[in-house]
N, C-alpha and C. Protein backbone atom coordinates (compact mmCIF):
# COMPACT_ATOMS: atom_id res chain seq x y z
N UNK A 1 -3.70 -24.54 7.17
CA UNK A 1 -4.45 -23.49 6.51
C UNK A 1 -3.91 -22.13 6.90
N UNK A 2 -3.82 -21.18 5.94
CA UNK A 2 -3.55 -20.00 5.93
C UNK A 2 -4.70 -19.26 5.58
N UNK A 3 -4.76 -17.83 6.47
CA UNK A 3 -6.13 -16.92 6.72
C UNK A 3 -5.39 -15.93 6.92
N UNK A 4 -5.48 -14.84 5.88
CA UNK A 4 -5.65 -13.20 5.91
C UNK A 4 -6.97 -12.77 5.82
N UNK A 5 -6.74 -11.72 6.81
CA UNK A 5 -8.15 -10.78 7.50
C UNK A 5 -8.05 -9.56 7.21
N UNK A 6 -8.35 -8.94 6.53
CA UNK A 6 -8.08 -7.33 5.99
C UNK A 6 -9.36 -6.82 6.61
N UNK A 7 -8.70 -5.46 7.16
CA UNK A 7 -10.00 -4.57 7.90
C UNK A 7 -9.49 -3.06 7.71
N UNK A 8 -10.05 -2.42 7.50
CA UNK A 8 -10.13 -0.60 7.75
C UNK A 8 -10.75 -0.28 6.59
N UNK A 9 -11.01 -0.61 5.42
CA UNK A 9 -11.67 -0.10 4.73
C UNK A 9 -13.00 0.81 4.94
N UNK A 10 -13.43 1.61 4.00
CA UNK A 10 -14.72 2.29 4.20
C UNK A 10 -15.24 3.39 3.22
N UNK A 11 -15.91 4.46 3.82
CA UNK A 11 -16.18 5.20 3.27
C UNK A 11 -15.41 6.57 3.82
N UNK A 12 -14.91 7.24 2.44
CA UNK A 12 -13.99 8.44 3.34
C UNK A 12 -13.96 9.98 1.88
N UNK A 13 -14.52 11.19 2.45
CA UNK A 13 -14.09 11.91 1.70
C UNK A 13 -12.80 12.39 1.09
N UNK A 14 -12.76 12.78 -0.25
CA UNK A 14 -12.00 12.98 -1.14
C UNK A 14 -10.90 13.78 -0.73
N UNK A 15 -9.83 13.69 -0.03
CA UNK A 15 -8.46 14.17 0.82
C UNK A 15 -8.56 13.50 2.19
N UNK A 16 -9.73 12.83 2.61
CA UNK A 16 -9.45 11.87 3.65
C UNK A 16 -8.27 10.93 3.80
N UNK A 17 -8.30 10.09 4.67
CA UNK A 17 -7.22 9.36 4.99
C UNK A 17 -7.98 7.67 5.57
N UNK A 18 -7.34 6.57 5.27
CA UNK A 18 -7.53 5.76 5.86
C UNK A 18 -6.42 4.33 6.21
N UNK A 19 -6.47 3.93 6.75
CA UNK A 19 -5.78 2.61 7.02
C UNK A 19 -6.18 1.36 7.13
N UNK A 20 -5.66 0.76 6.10
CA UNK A 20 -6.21 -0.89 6.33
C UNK A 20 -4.68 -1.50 6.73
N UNK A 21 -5.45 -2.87 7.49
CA UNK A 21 -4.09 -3.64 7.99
C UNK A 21 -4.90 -5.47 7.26
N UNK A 22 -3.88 -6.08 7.48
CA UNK A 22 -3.82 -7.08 7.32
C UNK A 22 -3.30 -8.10 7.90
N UNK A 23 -3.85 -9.44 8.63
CA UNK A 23 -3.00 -10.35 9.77
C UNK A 23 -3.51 -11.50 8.82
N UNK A 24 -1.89 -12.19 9.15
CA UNK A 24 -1.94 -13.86 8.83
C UNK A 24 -2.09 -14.50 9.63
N UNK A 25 -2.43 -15.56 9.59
CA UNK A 25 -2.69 -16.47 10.59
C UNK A 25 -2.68 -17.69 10.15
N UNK A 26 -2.99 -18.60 11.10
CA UNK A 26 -2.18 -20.53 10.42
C UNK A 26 -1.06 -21.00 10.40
N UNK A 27 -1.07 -21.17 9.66
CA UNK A 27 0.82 -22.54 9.74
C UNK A 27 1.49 -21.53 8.74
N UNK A 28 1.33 -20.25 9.36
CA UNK A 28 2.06 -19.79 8.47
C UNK A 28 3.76 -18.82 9.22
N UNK A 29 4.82 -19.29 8.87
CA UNK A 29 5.41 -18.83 9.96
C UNK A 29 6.85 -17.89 9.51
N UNK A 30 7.39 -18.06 8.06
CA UNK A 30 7.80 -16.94 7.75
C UNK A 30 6.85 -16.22 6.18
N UNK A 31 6.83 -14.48 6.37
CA UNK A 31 6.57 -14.56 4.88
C UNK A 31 7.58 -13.22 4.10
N UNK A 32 7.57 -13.79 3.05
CA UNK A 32 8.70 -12.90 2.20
C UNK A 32 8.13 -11.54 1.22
N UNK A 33 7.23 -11.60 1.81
CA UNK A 33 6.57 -10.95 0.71
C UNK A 33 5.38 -10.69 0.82
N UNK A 34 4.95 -8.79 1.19
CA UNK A 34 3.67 -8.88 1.44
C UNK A 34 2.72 -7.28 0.62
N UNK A 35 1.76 -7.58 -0.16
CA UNK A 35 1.75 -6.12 -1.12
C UNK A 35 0.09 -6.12 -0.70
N UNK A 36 -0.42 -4.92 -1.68
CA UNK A 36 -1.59 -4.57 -1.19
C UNK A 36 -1.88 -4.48 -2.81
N UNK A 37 -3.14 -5.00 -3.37
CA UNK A 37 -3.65 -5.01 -4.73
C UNK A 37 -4.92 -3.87 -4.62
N UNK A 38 -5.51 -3.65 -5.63
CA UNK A 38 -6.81 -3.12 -5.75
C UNK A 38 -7.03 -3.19 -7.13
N UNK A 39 -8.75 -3.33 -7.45
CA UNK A 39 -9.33 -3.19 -8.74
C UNK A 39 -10.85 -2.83 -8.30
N UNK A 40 -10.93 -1.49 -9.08
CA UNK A 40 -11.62 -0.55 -9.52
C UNK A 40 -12.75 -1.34 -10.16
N UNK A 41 -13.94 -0.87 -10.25
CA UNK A 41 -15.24 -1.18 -10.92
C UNK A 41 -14.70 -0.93 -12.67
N UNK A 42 -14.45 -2.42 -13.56
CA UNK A 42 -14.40 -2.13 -14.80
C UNK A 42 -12.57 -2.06 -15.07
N UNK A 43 -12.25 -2.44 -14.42
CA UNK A 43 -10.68 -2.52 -14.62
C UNK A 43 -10.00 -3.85 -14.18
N UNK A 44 -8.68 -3.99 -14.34
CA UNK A 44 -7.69 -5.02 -14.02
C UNK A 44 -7.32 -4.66 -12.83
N UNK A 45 -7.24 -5.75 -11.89
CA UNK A 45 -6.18 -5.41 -10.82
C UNK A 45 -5.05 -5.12 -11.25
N UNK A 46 -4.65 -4.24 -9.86
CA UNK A 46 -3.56 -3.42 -9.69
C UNK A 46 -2.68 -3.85 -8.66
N UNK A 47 -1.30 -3.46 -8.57
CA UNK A 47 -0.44 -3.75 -7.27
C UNK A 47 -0.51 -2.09 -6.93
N UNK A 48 -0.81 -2.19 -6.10
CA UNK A 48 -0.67 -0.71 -5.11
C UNK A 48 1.00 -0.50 -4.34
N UNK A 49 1.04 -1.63 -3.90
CA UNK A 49 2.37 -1.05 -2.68
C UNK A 49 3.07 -2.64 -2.58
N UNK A 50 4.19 -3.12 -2.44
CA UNK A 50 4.52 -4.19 -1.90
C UNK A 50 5.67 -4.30 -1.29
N UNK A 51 5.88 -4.73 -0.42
CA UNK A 51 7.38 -4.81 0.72
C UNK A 51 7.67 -6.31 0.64
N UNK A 52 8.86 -6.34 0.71
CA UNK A 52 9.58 -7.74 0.12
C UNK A 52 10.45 -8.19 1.70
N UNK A 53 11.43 -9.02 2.04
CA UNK A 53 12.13 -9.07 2.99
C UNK A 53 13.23 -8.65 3.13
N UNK A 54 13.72 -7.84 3.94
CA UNK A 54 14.95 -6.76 3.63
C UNK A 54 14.39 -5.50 3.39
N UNK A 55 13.35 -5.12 3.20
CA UNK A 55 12.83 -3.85 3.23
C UNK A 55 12.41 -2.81 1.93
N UNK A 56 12.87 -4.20 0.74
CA UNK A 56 12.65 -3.14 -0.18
C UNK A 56 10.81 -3.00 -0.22
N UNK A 57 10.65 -1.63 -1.13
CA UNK A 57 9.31 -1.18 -1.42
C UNK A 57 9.38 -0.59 -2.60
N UNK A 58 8.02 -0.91 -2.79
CA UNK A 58 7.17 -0.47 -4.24
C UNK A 58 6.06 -0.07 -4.65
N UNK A 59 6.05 1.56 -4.96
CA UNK A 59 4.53 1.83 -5.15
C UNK A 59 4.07 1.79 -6.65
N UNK A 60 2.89 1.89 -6.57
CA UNK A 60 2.41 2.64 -8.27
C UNK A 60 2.46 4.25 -8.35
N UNK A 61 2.72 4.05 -9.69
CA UNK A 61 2.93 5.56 -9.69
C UNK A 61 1.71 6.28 -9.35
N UNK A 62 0.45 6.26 -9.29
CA UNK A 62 -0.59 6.59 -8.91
C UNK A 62 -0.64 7.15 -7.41
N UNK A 63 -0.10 6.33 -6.26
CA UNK A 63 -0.16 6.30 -4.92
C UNK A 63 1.31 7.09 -4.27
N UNK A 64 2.13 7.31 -5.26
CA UNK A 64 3.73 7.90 -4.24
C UNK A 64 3.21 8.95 -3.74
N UNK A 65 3.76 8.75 -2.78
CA UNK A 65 3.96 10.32 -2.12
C UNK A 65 2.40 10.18 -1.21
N UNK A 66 1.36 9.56 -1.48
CA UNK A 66 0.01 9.54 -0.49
C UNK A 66 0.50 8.20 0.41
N UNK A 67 0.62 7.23 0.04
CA UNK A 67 0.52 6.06 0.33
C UNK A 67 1.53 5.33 1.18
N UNK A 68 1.63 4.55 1.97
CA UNK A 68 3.02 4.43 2.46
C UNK A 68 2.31 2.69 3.26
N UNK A 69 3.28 2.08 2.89
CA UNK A 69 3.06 0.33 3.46
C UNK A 69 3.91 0.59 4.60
N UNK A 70 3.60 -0.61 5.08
CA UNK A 70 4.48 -1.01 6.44
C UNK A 70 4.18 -2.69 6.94
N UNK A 71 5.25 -3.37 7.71
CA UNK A 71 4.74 -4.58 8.24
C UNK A 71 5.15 -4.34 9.55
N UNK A 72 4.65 -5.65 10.10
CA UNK A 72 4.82 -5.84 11.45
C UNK A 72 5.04 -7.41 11.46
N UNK A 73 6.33 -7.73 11.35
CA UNK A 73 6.87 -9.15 11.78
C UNK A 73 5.99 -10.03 12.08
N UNK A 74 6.44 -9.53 13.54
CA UNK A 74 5.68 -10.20 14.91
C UNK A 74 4.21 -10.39 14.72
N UNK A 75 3.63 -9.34 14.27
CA UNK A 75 2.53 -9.96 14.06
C UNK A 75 1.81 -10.28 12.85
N UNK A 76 2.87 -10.58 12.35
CA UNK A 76 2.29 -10.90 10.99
C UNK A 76 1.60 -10.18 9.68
N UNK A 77 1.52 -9.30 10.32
CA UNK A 77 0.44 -7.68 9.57
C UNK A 77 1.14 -7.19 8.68
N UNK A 78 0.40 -6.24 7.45
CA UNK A 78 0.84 -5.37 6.78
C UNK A 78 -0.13 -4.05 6.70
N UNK A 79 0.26 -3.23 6.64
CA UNK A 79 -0.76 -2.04 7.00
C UNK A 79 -0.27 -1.09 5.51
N UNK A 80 -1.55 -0.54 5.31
CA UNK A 80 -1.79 0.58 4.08
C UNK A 80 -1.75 1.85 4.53
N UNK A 81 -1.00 2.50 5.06
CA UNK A 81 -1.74 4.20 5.07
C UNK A 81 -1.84 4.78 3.95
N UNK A 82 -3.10 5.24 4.02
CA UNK A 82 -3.33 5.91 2.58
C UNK A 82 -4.15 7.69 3.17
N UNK A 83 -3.49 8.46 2.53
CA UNK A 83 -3.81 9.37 3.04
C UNK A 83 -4.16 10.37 1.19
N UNK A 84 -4.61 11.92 1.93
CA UNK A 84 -4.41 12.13 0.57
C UNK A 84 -5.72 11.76 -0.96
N UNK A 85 -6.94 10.86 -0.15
CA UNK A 85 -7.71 10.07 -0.77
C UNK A 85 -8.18 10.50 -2.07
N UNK A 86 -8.39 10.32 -3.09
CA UNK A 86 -8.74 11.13 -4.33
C UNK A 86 -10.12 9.59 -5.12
N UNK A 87 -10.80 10.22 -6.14
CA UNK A 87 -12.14 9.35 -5.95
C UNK A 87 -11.62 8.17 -6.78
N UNK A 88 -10.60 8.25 -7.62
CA UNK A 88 -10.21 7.50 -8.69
C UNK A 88 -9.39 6.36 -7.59
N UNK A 89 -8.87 6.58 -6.18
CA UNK A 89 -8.90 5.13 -5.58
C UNK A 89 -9.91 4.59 -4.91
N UNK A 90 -10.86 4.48 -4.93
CA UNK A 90 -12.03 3.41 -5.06
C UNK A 90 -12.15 2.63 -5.36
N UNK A 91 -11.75 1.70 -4.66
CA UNK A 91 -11.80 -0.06 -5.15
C UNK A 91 -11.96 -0.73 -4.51
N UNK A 92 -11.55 -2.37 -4.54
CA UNK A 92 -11.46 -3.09 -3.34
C UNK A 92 -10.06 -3.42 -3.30
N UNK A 93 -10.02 -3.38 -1.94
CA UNK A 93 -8.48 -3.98 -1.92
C UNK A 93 -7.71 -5.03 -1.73
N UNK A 94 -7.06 -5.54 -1.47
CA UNK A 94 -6.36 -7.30 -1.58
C UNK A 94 -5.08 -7.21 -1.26
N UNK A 95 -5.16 -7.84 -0.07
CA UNK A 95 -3.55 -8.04 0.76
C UNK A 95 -2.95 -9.79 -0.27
N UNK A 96 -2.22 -9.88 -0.35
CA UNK A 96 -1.32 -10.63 -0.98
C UNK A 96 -0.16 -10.86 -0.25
N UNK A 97 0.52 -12.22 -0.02
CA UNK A 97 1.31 -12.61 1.21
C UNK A 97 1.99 -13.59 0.25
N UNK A 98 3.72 -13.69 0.19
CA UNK A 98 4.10 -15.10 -0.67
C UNK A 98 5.32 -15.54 0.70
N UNK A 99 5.13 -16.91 1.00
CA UNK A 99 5.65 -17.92 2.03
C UNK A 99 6.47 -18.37 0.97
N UNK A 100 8.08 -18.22 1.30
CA UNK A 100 8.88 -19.23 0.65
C UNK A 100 8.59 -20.51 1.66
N UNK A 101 8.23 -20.57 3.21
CA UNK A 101 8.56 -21.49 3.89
C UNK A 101 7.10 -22.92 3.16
N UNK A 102 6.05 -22.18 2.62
CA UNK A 102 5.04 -22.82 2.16
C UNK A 102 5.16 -22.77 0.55
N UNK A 103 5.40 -21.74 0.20
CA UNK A 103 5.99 -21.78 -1.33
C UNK A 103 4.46 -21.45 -2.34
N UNK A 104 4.03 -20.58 -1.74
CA UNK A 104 2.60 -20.58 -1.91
C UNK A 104 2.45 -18.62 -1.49
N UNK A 105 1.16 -18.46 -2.83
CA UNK A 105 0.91 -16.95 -2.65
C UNK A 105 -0.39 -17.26 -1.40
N UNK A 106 -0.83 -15.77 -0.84
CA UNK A 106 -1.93 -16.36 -0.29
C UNK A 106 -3.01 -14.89 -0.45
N UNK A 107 -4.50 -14.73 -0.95
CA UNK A 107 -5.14 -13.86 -1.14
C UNK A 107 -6.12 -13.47 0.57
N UNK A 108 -6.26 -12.42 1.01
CA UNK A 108 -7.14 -12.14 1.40
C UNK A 108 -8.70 -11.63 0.40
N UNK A 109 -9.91 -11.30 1.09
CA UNK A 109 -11.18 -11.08 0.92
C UNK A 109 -11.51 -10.10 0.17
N UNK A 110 -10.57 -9.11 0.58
CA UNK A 110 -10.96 -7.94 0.09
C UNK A 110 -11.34 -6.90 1.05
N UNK A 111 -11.22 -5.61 0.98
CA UNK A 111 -11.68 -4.81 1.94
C UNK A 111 -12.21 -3.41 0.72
N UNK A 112 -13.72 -3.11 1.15
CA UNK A 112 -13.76 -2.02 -0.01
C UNK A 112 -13.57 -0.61 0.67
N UNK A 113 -12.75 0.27 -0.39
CA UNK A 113 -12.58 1.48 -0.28
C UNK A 113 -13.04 2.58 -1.05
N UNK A 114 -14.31 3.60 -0.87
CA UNK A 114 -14.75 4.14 -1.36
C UNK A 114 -14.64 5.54 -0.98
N UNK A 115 -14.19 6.39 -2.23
CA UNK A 115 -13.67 7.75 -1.35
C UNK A 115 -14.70 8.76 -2.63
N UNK A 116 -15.55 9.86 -1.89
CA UNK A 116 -16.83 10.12 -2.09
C UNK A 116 -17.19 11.08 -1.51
N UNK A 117 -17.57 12.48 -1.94
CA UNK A 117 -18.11 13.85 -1.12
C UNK A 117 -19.34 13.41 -1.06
């Protein structure tokens, strides 16, 4: 079994800043691929940010220049800084992880982000 845990979400005024991270855990032991989703009240999910192996990255055009991903190997994590907060990102968010070694996507819970004077 594979388990992502997403945490930092919250409540944050409108040019605030926040960080969510994300850890795998389980039989899970390489991954190739790790992005951050969100969907808004009344919309489609979105890909926000995703880092591949080798380092490439990818934002939406919505988030450049605020937003910036990162992983951590070793521990398995992927982290969101999101700075810059504006009310139109308000959503929940969704770490997304793809294992060639399992060959399998894997969803976290969700973490909600609500940005709000």
């Amino acid at each position: 079994q594979v388990q992502l845990v997403e945490s930092g979400g919250g409540l944050v005024q409108p040019g605030g800043s926040l960080r969510l991270s994300c850890a795998a855990s389980g039989n899970i032991i390489s991954i190739d691929y790790m992005a951050w989703y969100r969907r808004a009240p009344g919309k489609e999910r979105e890909l926000v940010a995703r880092i591949i192996i080798g380092g490439s990255i990818t934002y939406a055009d919505s988030v450049k220049g605020r937003f910036t991903i990162s992983r951590d190997n070793a521990k398995k994590t992927v982290y969101l800084q999101m700075n810059s907060l504006k009310v139109e990102d308000t959503a929940e968010y969704y770490c997304n992880v793809y294992s060639s070694q399992l060959r399998q996507y894997y969803w976290g819970q969700g973490t909600q982000v609500t940005v709000s004077s």
